[in-house]
C-alpha atoms as a PDB file:
ATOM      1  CA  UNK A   1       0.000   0.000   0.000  1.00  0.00           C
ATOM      2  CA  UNK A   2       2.781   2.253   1.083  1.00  0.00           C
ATOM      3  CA  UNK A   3       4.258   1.423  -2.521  1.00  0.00           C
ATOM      4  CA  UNK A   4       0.989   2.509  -4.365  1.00  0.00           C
ATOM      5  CA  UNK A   5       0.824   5.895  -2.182  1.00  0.00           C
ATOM      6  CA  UNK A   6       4.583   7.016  -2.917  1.00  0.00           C
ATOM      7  CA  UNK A   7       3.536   6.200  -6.738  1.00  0.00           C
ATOM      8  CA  UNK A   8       0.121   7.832  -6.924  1.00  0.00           C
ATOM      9  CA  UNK A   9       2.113  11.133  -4.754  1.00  0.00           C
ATOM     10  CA  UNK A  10       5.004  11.104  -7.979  1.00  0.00           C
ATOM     11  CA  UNK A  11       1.851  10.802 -10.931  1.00  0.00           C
ATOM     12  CA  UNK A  12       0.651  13.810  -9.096  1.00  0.00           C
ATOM     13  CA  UNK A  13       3.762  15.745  -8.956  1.00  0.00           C
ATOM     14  CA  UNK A  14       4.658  15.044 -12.244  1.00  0.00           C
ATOM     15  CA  UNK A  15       1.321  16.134 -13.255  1.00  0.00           C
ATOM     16  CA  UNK A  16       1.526  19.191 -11.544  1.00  0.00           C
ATOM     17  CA  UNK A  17       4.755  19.928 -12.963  1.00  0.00           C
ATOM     18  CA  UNK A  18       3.587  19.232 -16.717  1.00  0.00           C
ATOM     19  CA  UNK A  19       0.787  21.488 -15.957  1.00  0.00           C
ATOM     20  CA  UNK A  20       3.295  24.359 -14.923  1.00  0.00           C
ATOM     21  CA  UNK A  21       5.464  23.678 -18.127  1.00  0.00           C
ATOM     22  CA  UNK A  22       3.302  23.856 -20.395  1.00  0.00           C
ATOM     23  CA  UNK A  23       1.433  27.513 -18.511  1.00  0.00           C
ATOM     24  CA  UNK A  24       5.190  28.315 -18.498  1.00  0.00           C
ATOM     25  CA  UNK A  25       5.597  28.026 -22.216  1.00  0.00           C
ATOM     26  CA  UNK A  26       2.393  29.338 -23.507  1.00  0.00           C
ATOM     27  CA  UNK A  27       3.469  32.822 -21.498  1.00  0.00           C
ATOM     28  CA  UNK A  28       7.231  32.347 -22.586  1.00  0.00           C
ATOM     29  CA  UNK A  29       5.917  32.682 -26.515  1.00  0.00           C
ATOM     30  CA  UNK A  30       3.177  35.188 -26.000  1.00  0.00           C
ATOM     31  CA  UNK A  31       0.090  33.713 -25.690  1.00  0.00           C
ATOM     32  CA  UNK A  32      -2.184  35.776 -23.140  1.00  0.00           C
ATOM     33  CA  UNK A  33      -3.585  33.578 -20.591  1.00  0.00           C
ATOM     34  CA  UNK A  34      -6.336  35.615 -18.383  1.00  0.00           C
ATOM     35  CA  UNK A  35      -5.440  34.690 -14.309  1.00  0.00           C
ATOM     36  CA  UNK A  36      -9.289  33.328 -13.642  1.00  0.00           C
ATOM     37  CA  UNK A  37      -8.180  30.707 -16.579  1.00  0.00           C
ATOM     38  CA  UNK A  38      -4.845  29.513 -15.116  1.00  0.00           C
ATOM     39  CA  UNK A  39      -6.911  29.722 -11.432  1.00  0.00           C
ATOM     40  CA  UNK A  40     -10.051  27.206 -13.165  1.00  0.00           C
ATOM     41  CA  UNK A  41      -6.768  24.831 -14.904  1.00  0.00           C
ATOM     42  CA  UNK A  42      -5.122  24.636 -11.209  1.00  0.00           C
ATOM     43  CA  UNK A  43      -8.277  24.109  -9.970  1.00  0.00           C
ATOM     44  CA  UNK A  44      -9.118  20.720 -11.952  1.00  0.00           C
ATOM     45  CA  UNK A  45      -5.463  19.590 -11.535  1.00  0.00           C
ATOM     46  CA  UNK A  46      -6.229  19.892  -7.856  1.00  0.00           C
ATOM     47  CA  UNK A  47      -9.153  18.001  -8.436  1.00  0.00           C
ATOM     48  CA  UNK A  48      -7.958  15.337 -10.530  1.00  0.00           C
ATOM     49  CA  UNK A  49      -4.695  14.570  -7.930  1.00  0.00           C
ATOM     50  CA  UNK A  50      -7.791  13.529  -5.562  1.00  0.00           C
ATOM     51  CA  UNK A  51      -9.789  11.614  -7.742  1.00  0.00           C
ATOM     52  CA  UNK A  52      -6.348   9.473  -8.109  1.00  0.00           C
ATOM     53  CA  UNK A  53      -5.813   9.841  -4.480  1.00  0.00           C
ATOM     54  CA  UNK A  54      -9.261   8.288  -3.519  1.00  0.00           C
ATOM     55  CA  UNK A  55      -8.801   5.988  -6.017  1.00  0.00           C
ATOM     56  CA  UNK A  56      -5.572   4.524  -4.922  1.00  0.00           C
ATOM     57  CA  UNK A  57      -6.500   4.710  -0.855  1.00  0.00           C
ATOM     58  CA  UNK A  58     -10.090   3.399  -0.791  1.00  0.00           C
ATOM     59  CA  UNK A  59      -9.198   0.373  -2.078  1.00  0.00           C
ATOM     60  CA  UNK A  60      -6.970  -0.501  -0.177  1.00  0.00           C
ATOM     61  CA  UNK A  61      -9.350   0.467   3.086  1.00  0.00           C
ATOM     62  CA  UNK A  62     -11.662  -1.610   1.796  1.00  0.00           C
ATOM     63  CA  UNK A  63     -14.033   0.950   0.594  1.00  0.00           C
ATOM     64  CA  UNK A  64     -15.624   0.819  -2.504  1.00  0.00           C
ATOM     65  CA  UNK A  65     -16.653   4.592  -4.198  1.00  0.00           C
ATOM     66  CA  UNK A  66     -19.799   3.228  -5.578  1.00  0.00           C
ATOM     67  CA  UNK A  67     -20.457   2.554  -2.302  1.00  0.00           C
ATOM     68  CA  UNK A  68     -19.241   5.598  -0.434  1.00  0.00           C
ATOM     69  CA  UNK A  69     -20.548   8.084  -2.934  1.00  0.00           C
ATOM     70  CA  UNK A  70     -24.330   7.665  -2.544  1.00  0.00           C
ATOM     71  CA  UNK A  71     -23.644   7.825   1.423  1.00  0.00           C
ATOM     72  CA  UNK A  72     -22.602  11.621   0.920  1.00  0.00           C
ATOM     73  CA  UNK A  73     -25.528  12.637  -0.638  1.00  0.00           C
END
């Protein structure tokens, strides 16, 4: 499990740092990128690293998302 955490937390990074690159690059050339759209594209990174977290954790608890998902609503 420990294994599958320290992997899921280096996807994540890695995705985060991809993300950056490529925001990096676009303003590098020129290409005008309002703040509320790099805010909404940091946003769904953020959510995205914990739809992979949940997904590698509850498993592993024994939880099952279709399970746990009507429960919180």
């Amino acid at each position: 499990m420990i294994e599958s955490i320290i992997m899921t937390l280096i996807y994540i990074c890695i995705l985060a740092l991809v993300v950056y690159l490529i925001l990096w690059v676009l303003g590098m050339i020129g290409v005008p990128i309002p703040d509320q759209v790099v805010k909404i594209i940091w946003v769904i990174v953020a959510l995205i690293a914990i739809l992979i977290i949940v997904k590698t954790v509850l498993p592993h608890a024994g939880v099952k998302l279709a399970v746990l998902l009507p429960m919180l609503v």
